[in-house]
N, C-alpha and C. Protein backbone atom coordinates (compact mmCIF):
# COMPACT_ATOMS: atom_id res chain seq x y z
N UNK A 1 -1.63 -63.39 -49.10
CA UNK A 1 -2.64 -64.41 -49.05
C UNK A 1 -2.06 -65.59 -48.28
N UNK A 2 -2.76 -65.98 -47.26
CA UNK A 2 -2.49 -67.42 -47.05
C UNK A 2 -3.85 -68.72 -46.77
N UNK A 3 -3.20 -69.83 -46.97
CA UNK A 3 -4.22 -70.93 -46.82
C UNK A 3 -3.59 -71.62 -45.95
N UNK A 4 -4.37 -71.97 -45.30
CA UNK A 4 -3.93 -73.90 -44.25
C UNK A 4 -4.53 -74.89 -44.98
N UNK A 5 -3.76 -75.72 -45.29
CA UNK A 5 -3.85 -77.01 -45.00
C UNK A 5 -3.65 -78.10 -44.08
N UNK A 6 -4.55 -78.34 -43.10
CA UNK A 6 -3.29 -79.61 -42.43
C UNK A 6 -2.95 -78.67 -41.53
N UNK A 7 -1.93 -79.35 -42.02
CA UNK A 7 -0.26 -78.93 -40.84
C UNK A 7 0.69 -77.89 -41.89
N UNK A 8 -0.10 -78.13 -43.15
CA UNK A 8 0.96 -77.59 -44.35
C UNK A 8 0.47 -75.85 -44.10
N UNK A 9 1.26 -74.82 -44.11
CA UNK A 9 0.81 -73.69 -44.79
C UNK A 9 1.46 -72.92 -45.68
N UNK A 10 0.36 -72.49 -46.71
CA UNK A 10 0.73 -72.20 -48.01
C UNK A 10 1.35 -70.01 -48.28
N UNK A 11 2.06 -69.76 -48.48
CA UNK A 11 2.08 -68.36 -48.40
C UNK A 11 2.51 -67.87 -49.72
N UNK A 12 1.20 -67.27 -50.39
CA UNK A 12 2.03 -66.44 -51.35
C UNK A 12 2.00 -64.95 -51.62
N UNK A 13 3.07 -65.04 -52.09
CA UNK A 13 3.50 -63.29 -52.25
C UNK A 13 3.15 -62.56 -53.37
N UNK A 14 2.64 -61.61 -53.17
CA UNK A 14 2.08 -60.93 -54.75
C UNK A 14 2.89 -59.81 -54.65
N UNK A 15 3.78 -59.51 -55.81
CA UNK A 15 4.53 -58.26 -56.18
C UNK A 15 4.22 -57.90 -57.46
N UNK A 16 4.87 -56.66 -58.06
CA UNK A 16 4.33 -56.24 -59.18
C UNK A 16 5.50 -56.88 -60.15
N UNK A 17 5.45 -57.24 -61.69
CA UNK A 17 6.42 -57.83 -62.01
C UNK A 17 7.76 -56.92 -62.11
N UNK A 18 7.58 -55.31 -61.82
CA UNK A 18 9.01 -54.17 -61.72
C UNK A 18 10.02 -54.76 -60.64
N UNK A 19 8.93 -55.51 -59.66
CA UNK A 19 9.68 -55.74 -58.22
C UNK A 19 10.58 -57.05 -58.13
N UNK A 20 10.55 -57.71 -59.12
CA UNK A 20 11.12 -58.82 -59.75
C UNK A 20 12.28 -59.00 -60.25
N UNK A 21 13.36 -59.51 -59.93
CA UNK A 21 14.16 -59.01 -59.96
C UNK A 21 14.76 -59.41 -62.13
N UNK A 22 15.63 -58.96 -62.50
CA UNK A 22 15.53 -59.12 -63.74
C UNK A 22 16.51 -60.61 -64.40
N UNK A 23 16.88 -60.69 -64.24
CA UNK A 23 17.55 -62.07 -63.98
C UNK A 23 16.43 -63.21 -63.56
N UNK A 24 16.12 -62.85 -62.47
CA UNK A 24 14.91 -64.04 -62.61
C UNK A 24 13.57 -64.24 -63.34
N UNK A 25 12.98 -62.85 -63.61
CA UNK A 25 12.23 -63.07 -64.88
C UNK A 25 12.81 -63.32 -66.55
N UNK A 26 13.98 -63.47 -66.56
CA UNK A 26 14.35 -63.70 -67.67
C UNK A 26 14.87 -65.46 -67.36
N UNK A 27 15.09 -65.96 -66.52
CA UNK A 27 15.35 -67.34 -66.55
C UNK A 27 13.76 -67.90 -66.26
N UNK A 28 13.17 -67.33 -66.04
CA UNK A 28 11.38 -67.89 -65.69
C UNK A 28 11.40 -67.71 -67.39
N UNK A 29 11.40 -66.50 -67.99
CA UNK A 29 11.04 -66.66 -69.40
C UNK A 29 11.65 -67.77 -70.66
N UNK A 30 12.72 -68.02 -70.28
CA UNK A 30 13.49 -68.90 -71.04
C UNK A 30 13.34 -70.16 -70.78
N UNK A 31 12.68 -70.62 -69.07
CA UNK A 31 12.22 -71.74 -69.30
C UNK A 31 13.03 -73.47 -69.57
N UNK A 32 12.87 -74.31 -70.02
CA UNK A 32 13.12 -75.83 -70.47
C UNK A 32 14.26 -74.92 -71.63
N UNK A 33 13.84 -74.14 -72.27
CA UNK A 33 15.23 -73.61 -73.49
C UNK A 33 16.60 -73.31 -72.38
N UNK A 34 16.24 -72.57 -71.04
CA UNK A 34 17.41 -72.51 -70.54
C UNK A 34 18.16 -73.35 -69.78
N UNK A 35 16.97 -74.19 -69.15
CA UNK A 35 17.86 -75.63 -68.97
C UNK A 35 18.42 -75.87 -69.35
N UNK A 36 18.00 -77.06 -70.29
CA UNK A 36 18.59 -77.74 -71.54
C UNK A 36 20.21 -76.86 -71.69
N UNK A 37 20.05 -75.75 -72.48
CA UNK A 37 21.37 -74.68 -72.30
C UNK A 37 22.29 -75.18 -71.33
N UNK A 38 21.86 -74.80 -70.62
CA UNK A 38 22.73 -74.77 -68.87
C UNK A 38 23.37 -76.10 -68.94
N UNK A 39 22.69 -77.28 -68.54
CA UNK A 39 23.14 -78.24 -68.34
C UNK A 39 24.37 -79.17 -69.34
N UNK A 40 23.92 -78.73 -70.87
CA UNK A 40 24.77 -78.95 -71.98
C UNK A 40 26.50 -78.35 -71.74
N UNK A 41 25.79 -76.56 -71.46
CA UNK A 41 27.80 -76.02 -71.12
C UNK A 41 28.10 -76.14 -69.95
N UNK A 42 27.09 -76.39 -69.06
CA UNK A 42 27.92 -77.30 -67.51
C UNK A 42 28.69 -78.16 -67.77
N UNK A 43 28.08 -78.95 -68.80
CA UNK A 43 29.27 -80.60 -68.87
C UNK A 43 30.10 -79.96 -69.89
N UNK A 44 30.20 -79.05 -70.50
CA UNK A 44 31.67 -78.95 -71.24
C UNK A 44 32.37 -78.21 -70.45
N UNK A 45 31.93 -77.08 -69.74
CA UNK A 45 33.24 -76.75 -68.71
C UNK A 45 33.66 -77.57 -67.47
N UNK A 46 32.85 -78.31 -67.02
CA UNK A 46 33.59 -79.58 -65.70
C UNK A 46 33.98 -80.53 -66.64
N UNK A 47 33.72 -80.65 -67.84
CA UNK A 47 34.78 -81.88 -68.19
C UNK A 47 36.24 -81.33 -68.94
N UNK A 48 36.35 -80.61 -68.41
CA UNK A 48 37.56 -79.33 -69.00
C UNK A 48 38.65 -79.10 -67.63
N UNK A 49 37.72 -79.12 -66.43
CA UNK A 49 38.25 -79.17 -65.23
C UNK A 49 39.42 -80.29 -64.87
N UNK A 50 40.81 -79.93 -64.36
CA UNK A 50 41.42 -80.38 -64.28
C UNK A 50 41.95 -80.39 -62.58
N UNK A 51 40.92 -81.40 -61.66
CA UNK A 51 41.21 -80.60 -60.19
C UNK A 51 42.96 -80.99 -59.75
N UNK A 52 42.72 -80.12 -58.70
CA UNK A 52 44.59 -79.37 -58.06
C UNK A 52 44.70 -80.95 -57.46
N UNK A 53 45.73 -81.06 -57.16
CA UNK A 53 46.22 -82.41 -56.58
C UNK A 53 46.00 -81.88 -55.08
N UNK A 54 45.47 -83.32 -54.26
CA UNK A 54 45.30 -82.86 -52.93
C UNK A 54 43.72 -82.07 -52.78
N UNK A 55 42.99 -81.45 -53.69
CA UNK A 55 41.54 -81.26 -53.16
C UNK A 55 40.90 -81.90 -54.15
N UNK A 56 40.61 -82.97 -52.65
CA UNK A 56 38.86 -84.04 -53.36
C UNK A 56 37.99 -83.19 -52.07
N UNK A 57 36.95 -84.12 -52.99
CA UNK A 57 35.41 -83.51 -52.31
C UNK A 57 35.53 -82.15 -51.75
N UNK A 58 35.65 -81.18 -52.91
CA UNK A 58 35.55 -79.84 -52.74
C UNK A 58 34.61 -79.33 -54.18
N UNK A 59 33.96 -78.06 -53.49
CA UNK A 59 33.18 -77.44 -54.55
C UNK A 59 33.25 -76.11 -54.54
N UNK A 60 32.94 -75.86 -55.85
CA UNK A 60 33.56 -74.27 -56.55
C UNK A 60 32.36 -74.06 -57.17
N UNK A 61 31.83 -72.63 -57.09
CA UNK A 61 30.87 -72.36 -57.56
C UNK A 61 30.78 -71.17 -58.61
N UNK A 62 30.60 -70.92 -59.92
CA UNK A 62 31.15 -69.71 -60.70
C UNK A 62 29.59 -69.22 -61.44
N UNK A 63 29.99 -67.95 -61.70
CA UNK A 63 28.46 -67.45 -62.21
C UNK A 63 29.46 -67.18 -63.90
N UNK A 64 29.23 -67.50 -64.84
CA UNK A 64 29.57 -67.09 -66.22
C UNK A 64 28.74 -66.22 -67.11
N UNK A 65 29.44 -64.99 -67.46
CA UNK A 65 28.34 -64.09 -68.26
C UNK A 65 28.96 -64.61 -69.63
N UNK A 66 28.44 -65.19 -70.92
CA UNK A 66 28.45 -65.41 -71.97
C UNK A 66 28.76 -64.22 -73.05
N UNK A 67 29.77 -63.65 -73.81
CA UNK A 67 29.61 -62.62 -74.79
C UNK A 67 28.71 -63.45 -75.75
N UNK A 68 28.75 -62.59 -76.78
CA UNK A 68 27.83 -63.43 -78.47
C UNK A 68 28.27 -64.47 -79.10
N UNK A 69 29.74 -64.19 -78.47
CA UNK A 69 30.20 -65.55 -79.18
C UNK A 69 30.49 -66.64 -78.65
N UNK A 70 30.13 -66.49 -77.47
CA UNK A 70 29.95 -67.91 -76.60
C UNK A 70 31.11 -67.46 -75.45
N UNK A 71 32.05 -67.18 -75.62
CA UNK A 71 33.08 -66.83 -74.77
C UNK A 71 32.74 -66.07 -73.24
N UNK A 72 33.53 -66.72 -72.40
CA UNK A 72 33.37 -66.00 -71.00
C UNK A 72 33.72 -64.58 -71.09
N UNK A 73 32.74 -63.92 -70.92
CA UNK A 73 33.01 -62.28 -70.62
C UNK A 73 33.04 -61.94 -69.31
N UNK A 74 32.72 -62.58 -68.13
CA UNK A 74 32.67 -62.36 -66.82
C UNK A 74 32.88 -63.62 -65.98
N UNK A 75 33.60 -63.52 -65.16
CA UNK A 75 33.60 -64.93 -63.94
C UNK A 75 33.36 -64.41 -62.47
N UNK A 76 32.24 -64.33 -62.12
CA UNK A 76 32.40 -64.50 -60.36
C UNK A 76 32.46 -65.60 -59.42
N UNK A 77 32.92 -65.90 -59.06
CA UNK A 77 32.66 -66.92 -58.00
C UNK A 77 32.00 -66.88 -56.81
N UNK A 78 30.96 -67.25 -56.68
CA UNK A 78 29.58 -66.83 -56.00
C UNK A 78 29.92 -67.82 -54.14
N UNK A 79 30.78 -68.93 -54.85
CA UNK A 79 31.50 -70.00 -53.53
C UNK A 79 32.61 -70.77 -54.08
N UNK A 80 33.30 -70.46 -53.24
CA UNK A 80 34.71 -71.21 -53.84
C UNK A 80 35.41 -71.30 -52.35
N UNK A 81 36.33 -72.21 -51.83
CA UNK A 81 37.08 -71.88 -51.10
C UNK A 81 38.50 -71.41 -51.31
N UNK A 82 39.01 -70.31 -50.94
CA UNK A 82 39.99 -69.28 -50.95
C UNK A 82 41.11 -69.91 -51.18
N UNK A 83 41.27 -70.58 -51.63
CA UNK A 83 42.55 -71.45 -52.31
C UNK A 83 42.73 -71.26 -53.75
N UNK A 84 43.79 -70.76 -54.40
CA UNK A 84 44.57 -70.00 -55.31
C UNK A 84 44.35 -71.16 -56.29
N UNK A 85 45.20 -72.29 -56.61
CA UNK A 85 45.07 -73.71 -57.01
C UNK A 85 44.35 -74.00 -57.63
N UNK A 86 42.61 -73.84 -56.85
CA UNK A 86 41.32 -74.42 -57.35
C UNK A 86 40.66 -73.33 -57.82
N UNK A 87 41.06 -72.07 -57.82
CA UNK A 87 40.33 -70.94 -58.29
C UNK A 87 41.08 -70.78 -59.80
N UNK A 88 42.07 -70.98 -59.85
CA UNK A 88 43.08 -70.78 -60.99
C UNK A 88 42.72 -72.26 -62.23
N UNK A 89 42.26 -73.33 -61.47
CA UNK A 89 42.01 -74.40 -62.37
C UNK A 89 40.46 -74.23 -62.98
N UNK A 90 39.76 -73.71 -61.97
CA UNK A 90 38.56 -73.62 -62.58
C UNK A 90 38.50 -72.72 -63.52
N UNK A 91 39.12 -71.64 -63.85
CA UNK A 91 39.44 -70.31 -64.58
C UNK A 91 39.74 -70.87 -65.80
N UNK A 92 40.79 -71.88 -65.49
CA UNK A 92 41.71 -72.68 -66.57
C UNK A 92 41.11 -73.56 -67.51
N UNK A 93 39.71 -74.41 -67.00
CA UNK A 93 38.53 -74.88 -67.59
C UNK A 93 37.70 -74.17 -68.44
N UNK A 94 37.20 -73.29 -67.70
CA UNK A 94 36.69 -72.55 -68.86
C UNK A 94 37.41 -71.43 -69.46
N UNK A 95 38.83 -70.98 -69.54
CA UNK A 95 39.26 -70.60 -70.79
C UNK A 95 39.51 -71.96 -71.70
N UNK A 96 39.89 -72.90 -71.19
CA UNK A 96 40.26 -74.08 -72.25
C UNK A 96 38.78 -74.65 -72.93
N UNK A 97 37.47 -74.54 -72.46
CA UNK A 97 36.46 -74.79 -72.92
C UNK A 97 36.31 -73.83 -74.39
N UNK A 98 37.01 -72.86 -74.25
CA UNK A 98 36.31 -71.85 -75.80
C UNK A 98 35.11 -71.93 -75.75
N UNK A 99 34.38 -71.12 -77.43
CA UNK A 99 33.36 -70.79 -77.19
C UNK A 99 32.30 -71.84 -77.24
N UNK A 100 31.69 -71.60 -76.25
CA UNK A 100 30.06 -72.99 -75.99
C UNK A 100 29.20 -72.13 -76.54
N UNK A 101 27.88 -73.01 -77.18
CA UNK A 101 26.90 -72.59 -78.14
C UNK A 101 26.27 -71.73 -76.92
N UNK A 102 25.16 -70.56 -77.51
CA UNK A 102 24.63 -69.58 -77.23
C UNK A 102 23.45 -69.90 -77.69
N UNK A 103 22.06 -69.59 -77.07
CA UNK A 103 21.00 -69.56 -76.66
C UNK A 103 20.45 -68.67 -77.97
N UNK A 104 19.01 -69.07 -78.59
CA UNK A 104 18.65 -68.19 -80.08
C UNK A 104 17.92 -67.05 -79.10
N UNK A 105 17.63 -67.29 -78.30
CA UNK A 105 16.94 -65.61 -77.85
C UNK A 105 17.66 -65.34 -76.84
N UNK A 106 17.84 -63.24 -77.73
CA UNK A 106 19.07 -62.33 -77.24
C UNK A 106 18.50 -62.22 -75.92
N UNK A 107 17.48 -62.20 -74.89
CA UNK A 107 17.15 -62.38 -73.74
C UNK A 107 17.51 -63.33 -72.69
N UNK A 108 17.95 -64.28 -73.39
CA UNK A 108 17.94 -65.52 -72.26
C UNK A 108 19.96 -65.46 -72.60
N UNK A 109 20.04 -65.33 -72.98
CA UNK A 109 21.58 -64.68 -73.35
C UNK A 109 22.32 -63.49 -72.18
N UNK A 110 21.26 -62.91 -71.73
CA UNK A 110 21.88 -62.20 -70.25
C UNK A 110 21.48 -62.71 -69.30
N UNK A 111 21.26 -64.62 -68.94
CA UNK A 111 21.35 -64.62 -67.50
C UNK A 111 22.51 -65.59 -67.76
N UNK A 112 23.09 -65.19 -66.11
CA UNK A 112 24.15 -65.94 -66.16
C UNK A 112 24.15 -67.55 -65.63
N UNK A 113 25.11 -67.85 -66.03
CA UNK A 113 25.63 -69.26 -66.05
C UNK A 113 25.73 -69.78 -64.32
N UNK A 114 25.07 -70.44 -63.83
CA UNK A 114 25.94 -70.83 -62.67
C UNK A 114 26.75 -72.10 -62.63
N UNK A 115 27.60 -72.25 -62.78
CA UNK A 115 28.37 -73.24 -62.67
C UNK A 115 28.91 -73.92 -61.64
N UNK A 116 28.99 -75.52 -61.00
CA UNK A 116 29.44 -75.75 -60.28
C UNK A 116 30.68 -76.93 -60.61
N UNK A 117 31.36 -76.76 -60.04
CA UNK A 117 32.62 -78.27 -60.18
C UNK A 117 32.79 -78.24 -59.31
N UNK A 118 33.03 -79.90 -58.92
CA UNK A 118 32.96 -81.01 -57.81
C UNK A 118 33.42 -81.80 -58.27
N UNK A 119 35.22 -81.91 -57.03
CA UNK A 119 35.68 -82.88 -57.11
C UNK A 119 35.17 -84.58 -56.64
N UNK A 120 35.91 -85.29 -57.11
CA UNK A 120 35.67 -86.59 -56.46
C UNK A 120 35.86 -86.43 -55.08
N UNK A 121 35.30 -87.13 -54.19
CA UNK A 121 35.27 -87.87 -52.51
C UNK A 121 36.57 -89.11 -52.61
N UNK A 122 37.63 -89.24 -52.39
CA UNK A 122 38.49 -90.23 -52.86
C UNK A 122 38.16 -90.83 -50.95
């Protein structure tokens, strides 16, 4: 389907919800509950972060899969730059974070975390 407006044009896509990928219908389902979530254990693992001496204004990007008990069961790093240092400190954050509260529905409990830490600009 599309519409004009203007100068604006509008395009949307109709798929079936199978074609969707599952991760994103489960963060569409969870909604303001998974915000809220997110943003709460964002600030306990960057304030856990202890950056490497020598990288400011750099950013690291980590996806966290949550076990039941709050604990990191998975870390990817989705963007990071290839420096040992800042990959090893961010690691070091969230093992030193322990377990962060968990989400009441077992659904919104398998998407993952994206996490970012960002140093200061000195």
């Amino acid at each position: 389907m599309r519409c004009v407006f203007g100068t604006f044009v509008l395009m949307v896509v109709l798929m079936p919800s199978s074609a969707v990928p599952e991760t994103l219908n489960k963060a569409f389902f969870c909604g303001d509950m998974y915000q809220d979530h997110y943003s709460s254990v964002q600030a306990l693992f960057v304030s856990n972060w202890v950056t490497p001496e020598g990288l400011q204004g750099i950013e690291c990007v980590v996806e966290i899969d949550l076990d039941d008990s709050g604990l990191a069961a998975r870390i990817n790093f989705t963007y990071c730059p290839s420096d040992d240092a800042l990959r090893d400190s961010v690691k070091q954050a969230i093992s030193d974070t322990g377990p962060v509260p968990i989400v009441d529905i077992e659904e919104c409990r398998a998407v993952p975390l994206e996490i970012t830490f960002r140093s200061a600009v000195e």
